[in-house]
PDB file of N, CA and C in Angstrom:
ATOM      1  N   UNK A   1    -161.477 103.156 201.584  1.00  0.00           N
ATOM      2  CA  UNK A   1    -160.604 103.076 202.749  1.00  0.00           C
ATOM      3  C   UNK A   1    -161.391 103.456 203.994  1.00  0.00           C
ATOM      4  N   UNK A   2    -161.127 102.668 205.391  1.00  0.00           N
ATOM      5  CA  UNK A   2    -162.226 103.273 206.349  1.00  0.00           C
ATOM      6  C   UNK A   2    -160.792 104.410 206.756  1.00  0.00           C
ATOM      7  N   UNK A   3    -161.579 105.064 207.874  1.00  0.00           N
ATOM      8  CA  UNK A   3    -161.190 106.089 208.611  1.00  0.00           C
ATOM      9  C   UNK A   3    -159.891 106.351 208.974  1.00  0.00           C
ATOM     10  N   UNK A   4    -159.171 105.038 209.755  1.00  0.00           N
ATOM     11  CA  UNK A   4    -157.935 104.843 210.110  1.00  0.00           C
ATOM     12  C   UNK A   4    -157.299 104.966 209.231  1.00  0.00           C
ATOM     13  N   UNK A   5    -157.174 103.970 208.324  1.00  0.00           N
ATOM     14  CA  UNK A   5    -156.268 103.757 206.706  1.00  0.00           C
ATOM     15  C   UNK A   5    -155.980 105.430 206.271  1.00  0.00           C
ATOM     16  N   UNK A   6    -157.332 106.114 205.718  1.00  0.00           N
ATOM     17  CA  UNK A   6    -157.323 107.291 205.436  1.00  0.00           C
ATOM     18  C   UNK A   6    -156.889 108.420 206.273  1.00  0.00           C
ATOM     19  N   UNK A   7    -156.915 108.204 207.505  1.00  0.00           N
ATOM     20  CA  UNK A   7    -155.979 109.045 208.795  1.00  0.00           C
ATOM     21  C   UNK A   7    -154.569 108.981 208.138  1.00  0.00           C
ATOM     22  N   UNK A   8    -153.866 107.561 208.470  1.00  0.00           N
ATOM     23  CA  UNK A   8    -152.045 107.828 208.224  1.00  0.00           C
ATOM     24  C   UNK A   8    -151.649 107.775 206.698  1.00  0.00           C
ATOM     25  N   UNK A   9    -152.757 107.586 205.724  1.00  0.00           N
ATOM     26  CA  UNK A   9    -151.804 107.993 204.464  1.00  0.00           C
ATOM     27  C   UNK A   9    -152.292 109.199 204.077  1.00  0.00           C
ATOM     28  N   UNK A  10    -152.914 110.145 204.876  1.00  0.00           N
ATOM     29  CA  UNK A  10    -152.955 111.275 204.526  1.00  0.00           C
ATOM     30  C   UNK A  10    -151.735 112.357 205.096  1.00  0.00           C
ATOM     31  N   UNK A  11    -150.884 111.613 206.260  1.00  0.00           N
ATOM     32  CA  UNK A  11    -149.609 112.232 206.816  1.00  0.00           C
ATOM     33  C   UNK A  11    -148.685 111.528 206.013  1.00  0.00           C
ATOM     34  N   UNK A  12    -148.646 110.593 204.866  1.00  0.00           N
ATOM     35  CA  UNK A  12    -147.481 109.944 204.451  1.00  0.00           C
ATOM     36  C   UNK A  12    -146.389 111.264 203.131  1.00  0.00           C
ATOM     37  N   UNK A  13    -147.043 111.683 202.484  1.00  0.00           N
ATOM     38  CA  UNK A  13    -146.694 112.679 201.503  1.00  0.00           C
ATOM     39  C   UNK A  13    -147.852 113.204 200.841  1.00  0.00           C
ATOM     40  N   UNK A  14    -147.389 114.425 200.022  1.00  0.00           N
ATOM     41  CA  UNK A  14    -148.373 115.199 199.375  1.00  0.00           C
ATOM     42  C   UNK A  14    -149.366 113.775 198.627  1.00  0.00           C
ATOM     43  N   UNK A  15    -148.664 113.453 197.512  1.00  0.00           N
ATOM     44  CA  UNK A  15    -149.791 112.086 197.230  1.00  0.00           C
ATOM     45  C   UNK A  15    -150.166 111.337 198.053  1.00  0.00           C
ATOM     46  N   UNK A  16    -150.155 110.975 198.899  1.00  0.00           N
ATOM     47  CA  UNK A  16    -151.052 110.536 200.203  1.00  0.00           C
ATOM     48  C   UNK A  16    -152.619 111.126 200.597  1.00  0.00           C
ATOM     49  N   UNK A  17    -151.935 112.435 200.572  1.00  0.00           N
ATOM     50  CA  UNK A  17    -152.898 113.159 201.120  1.00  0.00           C
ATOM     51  C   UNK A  17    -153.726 113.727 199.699  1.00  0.00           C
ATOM     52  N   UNK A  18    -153.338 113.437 198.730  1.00  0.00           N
ATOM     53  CA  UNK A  18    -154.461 113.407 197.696  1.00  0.00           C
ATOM     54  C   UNK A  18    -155.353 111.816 197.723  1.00  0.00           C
ATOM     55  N   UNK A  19    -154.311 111.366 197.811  1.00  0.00           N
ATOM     56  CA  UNK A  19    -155.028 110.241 197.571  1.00  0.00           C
ATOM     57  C   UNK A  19    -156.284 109.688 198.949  1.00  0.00           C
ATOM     58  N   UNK A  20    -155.803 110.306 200.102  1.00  0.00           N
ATOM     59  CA  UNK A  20    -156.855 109.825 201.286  1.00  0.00           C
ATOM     60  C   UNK A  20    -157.759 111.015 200.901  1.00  0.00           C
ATOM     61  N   UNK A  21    -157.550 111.835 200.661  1.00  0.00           N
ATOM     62  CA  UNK A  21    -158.389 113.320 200.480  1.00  0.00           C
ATOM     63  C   UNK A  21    -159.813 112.711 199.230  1.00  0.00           C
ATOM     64  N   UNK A  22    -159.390 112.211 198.321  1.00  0.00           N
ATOM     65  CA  UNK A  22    -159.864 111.667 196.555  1.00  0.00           C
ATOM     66  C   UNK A  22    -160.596 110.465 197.599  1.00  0.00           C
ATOM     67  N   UNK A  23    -160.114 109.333 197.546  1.00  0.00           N
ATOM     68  CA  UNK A  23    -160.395 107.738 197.784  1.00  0.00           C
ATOM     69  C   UNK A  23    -160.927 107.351 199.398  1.00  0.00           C
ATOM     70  N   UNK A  24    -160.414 107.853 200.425  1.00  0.00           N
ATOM     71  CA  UNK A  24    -161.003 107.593 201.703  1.00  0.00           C
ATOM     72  C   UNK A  24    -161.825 108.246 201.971  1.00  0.00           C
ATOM     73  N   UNK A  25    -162.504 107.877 203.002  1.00  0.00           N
ATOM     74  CA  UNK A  25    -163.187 108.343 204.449  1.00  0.00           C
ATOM     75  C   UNK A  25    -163.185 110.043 204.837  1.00  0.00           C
ATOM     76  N   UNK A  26    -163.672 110.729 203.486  1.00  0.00           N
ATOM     77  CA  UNK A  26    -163.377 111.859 203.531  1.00  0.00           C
ATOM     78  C   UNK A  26    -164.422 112.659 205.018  1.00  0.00           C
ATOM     79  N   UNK A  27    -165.173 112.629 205.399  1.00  0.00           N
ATOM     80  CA  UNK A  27    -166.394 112.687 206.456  1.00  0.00           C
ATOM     81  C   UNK A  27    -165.715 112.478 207.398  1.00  0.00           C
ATOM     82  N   UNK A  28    -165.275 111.363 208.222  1.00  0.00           N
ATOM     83  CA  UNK A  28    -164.794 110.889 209.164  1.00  0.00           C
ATOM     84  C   UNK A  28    -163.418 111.318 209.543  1.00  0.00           C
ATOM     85  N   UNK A  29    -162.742 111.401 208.441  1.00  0.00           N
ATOM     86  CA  UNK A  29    -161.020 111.791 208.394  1.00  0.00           C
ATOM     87  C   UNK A  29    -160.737 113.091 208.638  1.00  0.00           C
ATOM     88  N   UNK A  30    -161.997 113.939 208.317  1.00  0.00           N
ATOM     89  CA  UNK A  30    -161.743 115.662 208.527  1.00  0.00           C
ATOM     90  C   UNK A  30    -160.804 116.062 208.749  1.00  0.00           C
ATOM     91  N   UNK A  31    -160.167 116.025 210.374  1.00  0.00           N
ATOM     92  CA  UNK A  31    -159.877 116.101 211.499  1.00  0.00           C
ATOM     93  C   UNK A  31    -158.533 115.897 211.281  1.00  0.00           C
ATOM     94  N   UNK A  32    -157.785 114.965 210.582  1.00  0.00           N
ATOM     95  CA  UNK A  32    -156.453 114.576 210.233  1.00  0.00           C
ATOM     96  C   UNK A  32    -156.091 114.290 208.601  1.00  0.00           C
ATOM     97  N   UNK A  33    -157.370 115.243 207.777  1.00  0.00           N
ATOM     98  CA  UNK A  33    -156.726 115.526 206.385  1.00  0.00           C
ATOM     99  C   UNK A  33    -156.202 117.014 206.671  1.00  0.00           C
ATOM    100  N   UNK A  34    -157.163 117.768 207.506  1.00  0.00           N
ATOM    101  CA  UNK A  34    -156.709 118.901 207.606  1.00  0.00           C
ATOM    102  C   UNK A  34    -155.633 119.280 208.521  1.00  0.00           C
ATOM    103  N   UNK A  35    -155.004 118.644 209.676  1.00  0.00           N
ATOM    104  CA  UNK A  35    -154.129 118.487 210.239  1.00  0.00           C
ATOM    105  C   UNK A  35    -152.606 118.210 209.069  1.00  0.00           C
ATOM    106  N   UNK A  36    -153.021 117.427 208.678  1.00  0.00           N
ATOM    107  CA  UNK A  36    -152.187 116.610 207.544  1.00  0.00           C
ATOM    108  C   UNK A  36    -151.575 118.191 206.292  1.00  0.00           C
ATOM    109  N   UNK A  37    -152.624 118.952 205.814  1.00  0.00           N
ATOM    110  CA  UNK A  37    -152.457 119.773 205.241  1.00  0.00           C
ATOM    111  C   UNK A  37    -152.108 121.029 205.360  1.00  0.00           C
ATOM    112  N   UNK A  38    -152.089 121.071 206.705  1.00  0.00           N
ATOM    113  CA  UNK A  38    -151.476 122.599 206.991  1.00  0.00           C
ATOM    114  C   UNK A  38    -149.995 122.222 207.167  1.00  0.00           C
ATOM    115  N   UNK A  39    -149.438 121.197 207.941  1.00  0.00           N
ATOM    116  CA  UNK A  39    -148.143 120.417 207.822  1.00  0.00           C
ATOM    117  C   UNK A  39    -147.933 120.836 206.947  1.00  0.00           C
ATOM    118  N   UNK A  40    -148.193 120.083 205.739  1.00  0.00           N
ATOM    119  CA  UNK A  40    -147.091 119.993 204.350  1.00  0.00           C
ATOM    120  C   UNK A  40    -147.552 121.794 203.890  1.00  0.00           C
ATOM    121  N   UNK A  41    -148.270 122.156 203.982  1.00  0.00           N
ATOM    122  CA  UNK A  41    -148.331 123.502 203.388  1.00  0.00           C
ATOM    123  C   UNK A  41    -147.665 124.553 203.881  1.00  0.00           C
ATOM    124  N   UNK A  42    -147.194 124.771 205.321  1.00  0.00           N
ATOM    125  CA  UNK A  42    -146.350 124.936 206.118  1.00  0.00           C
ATOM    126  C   UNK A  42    -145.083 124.728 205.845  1.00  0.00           C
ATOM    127  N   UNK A  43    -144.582 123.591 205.591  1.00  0.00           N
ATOM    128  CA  UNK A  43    -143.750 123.178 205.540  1.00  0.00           C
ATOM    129  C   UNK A  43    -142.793 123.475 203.926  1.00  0.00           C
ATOM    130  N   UNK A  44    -143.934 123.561 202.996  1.00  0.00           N
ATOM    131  CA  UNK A  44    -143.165 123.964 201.643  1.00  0.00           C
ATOM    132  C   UNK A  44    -143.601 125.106 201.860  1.00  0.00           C
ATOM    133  N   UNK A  45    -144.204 125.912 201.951  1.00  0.00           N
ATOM    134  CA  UNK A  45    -143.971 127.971 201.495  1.00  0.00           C
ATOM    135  C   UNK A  45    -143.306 128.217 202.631  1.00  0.00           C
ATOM    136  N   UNK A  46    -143.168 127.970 203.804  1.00  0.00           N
ATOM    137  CA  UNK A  46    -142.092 128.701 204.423  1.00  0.00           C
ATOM    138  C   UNK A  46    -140.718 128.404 203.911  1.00  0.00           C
ATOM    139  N   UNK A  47    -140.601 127.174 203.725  1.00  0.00           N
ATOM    140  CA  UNK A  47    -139.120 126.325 202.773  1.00  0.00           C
ATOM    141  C   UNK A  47    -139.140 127.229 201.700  1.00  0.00           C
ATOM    142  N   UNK A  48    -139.840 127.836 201.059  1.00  0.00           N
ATOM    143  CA  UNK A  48    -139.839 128.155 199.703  1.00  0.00           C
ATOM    144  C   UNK A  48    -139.481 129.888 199.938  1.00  0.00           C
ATOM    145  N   UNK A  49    -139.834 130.137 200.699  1.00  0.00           N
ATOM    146  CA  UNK A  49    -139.865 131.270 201.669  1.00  0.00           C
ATOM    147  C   UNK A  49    -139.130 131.751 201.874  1.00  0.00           C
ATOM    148  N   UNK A  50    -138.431 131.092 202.833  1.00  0.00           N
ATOM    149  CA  UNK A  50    -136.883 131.255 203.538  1.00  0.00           C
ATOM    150  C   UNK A  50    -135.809 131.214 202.548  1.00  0.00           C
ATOM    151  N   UNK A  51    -135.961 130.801 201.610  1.00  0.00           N
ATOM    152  CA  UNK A  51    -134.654 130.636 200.111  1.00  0.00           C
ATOM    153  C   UNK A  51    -134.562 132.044 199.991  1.00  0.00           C
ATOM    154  N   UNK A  52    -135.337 133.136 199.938  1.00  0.00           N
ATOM    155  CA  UNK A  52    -135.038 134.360 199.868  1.00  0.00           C
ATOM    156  C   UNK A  52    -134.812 134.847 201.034  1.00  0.00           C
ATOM    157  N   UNK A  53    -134.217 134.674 202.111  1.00  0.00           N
ATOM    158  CA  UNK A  53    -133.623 135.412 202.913  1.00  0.00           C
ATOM    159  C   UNK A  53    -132.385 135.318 203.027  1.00  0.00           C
ATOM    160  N   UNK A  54    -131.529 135.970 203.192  1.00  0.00           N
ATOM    161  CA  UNK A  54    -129.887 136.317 202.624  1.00  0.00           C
ATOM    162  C   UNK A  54    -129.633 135.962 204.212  1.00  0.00           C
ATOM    163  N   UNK A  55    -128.485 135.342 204.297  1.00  0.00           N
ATOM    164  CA  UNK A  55    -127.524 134.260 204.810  1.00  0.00           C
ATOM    165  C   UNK A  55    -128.839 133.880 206.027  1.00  0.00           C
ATOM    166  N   UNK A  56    -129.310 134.371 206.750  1.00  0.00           N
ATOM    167  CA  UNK A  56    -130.065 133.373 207.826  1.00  0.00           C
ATOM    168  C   UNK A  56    -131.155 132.555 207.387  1.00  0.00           C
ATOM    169  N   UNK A  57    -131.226 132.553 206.292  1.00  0.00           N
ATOM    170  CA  UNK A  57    -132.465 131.729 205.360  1.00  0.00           C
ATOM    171  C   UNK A  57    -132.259 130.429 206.014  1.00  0.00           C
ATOM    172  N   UNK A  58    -131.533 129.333 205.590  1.00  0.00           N
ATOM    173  CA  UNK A  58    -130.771 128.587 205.452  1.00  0.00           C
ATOM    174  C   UNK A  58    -130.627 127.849 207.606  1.00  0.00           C
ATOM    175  N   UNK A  59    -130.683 128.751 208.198  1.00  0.00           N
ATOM    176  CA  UNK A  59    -131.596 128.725 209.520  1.00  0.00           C
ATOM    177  C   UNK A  59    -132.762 128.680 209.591  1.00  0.00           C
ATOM    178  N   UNK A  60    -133.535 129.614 209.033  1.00  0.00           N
ATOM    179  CA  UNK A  60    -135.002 129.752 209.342  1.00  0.00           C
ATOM    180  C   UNK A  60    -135.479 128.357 209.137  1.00  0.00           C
ATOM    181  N   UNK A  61    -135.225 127.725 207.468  1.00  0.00           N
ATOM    182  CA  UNK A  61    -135.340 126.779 206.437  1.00  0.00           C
ATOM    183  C   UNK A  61    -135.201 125.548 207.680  1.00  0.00           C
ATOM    184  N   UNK A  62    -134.392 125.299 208.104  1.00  0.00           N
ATOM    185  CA  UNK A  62    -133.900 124.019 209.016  1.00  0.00           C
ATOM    186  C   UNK A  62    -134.529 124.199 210.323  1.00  0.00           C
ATOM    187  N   UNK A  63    -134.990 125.494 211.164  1.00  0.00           N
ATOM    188  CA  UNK A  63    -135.770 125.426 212.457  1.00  0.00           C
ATOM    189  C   UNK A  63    -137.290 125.002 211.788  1.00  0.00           C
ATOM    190  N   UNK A  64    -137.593 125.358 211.055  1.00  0.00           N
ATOM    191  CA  UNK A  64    -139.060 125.115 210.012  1.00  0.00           C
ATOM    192  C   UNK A  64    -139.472 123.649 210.001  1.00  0.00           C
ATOM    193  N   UNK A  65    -138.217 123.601 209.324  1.00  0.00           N
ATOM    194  CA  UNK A  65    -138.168 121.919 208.882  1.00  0.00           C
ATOM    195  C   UNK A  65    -138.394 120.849 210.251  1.00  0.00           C
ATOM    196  N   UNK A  66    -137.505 121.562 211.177  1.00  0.00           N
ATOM    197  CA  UNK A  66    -137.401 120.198 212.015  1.00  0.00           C
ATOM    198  C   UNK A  66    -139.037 120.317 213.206  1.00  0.00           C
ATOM    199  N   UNK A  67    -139.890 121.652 212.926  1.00  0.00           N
ATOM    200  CA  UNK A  67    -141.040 121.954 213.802  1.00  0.00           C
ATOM    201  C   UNK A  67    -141.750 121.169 212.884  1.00  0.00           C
ATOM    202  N   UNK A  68    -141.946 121.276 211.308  1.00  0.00           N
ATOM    203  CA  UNK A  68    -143.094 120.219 211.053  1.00  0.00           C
ATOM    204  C   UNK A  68    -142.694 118.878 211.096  1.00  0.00           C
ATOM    205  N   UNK A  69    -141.258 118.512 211.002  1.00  0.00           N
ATOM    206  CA  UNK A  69    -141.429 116.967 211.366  1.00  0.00           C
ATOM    207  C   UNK A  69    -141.962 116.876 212.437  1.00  0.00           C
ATOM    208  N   UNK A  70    -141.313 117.552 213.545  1.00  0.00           N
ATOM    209  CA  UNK A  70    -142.381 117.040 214.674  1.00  0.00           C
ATOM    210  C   UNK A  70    -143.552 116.659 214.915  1.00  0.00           C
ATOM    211  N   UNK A  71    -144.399 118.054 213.668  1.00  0.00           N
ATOM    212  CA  UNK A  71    -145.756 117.944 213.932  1.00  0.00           C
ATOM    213  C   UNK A  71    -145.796 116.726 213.296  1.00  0.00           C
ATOM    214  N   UNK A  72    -145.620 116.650 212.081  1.00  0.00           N
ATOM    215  CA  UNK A  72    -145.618 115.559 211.252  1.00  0.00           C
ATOM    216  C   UNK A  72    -145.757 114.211 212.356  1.00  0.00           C
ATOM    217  N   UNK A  73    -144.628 114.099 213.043  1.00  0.00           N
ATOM    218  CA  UNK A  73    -144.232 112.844 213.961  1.00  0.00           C
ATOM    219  C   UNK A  73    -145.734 112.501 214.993  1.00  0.00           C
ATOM    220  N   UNK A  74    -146.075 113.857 215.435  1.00  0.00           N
ATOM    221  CA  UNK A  74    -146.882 113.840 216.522  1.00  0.00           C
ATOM    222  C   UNK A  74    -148.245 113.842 215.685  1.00  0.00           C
ATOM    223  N   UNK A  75    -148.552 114.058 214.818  1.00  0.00           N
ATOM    224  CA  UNK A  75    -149.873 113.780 213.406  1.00  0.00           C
ATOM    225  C   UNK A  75    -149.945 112.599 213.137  1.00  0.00           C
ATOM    226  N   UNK A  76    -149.027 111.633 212.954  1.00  0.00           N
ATOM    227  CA  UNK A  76    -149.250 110.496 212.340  1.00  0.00           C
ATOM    228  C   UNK A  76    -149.281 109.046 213.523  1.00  0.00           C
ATOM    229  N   UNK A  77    -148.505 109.860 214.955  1.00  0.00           N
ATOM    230  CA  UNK A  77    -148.713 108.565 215.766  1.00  0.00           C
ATOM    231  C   UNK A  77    -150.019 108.675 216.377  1.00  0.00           C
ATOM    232  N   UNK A  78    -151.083 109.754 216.261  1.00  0.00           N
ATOM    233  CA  UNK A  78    -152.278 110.275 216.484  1.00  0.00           C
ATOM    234  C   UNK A  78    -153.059 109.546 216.014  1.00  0.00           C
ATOM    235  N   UNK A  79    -152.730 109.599 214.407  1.00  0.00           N
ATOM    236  CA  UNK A  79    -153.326 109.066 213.589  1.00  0.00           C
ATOM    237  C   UNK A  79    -153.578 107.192 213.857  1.00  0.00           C
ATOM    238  N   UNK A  80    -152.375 106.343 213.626  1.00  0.00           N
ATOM    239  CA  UNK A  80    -152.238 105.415 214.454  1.00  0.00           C
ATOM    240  C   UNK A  80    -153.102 104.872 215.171  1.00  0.00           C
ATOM    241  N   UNK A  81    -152.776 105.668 215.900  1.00  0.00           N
ATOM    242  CA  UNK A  81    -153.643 105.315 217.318  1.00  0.00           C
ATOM    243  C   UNK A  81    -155.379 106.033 217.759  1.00  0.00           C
ATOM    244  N   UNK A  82    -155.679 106.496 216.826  1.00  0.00           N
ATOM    245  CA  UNK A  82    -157.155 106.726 216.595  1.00  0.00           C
ATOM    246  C   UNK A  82    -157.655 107.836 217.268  1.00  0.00           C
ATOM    247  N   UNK A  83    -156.467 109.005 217.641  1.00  0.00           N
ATOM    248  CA  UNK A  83    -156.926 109.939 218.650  1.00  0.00           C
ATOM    249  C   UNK A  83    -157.021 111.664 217.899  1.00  0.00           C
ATOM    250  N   UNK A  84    -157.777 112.117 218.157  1.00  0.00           N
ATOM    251  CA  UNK A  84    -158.200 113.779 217.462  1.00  0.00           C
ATOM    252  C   UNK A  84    -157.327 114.763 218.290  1.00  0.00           C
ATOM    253  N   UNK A  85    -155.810 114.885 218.534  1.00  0.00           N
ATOM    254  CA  UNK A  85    -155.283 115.489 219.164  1.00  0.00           C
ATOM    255  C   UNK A  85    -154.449 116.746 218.620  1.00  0.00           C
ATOM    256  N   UNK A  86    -154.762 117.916 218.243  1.00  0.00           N
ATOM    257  CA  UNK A  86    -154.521 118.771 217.732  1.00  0.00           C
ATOM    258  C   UNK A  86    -152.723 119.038 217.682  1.00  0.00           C
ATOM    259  N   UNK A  87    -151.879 119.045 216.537  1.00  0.00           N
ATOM    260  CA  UNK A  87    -150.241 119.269 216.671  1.00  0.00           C
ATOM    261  C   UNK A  87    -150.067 120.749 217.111  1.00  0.00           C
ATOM    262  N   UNK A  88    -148.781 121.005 217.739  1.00  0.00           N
ATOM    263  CA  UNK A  88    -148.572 122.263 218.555  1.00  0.00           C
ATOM    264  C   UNK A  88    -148.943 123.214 217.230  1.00  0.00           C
ATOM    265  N   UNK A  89    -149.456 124.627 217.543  1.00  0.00           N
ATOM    266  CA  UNK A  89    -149.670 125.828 217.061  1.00  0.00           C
ATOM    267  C   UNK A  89    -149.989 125.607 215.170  1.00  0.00           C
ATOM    268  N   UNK A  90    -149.450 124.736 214.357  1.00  0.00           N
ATOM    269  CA  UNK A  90    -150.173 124.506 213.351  1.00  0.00           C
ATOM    270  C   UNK A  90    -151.747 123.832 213.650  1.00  0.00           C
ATOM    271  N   UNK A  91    -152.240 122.770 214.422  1.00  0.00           N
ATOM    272  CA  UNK A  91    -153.285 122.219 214.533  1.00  0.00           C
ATOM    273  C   UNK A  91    -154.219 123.336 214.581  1.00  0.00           C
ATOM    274  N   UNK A  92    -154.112 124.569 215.075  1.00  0.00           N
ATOM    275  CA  UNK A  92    -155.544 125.483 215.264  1.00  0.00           C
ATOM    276  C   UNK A  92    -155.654 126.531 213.901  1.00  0.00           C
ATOM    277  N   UNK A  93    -155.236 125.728 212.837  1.00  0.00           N
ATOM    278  CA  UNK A  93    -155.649 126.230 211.666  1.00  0.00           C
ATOM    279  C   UNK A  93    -156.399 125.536 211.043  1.00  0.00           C
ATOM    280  N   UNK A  94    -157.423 126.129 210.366  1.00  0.00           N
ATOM    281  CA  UNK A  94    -158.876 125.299 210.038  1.00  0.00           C
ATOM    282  C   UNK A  94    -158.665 125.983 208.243  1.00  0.00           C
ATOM    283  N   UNK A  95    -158.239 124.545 207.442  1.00  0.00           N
ATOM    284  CA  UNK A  95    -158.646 124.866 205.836  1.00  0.00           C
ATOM    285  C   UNK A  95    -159.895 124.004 205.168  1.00  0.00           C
ATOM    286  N   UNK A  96    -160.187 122.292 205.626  1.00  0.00           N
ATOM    287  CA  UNK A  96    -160.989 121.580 205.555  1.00  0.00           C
ATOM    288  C   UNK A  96    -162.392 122.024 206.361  1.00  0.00           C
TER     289      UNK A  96
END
């Protein structure tokens, strides 16, 4: 897969992002596997997280949710469009 390809199916779902992570443009893609992975990692342990908090969980869980779609939203039209633009306050985490 070149670069691009491997950019937006690494924001599509967890298998996505194995699969651009495994099969693409791992060198080139850096930049938006790891973008891609703090999202979803974010996104399930705080979800997973918040189930144990007694009645405001269930808030936390849904303000959570709707910040990584965003990022999510704002990750993948990035991606798209071929640009290295870091998503709000998850992007300045470095795991790749």
């Amino acid at each position: 897969m070149n670069k691009q390809i491997t950019d937006i199916v690494a924001y599509l779902s967890w298998p996505g992002l194995l699969i651009a992570f495994l099969l693409g443009d791992r060198y080139a893609s850096r930049f938006h596997l790891n973008q891609s992975l703090v999202i979803w990692l974010a996104a399930t342990v705080i979800g997973i997280a918040a189930g144990w908090i007694p009645l405001f969980g269930w808030l936390v869980r849904a303000v959570v949710g709707l910040f990584c779609a965003l990022c999510w939203f704002i990750g993948i039209i990035n991606a798209i469009q071929g640009v290295e633009k870091e998503v709000p306050v998850l992007g300045q985490i470095r795991l790749l």
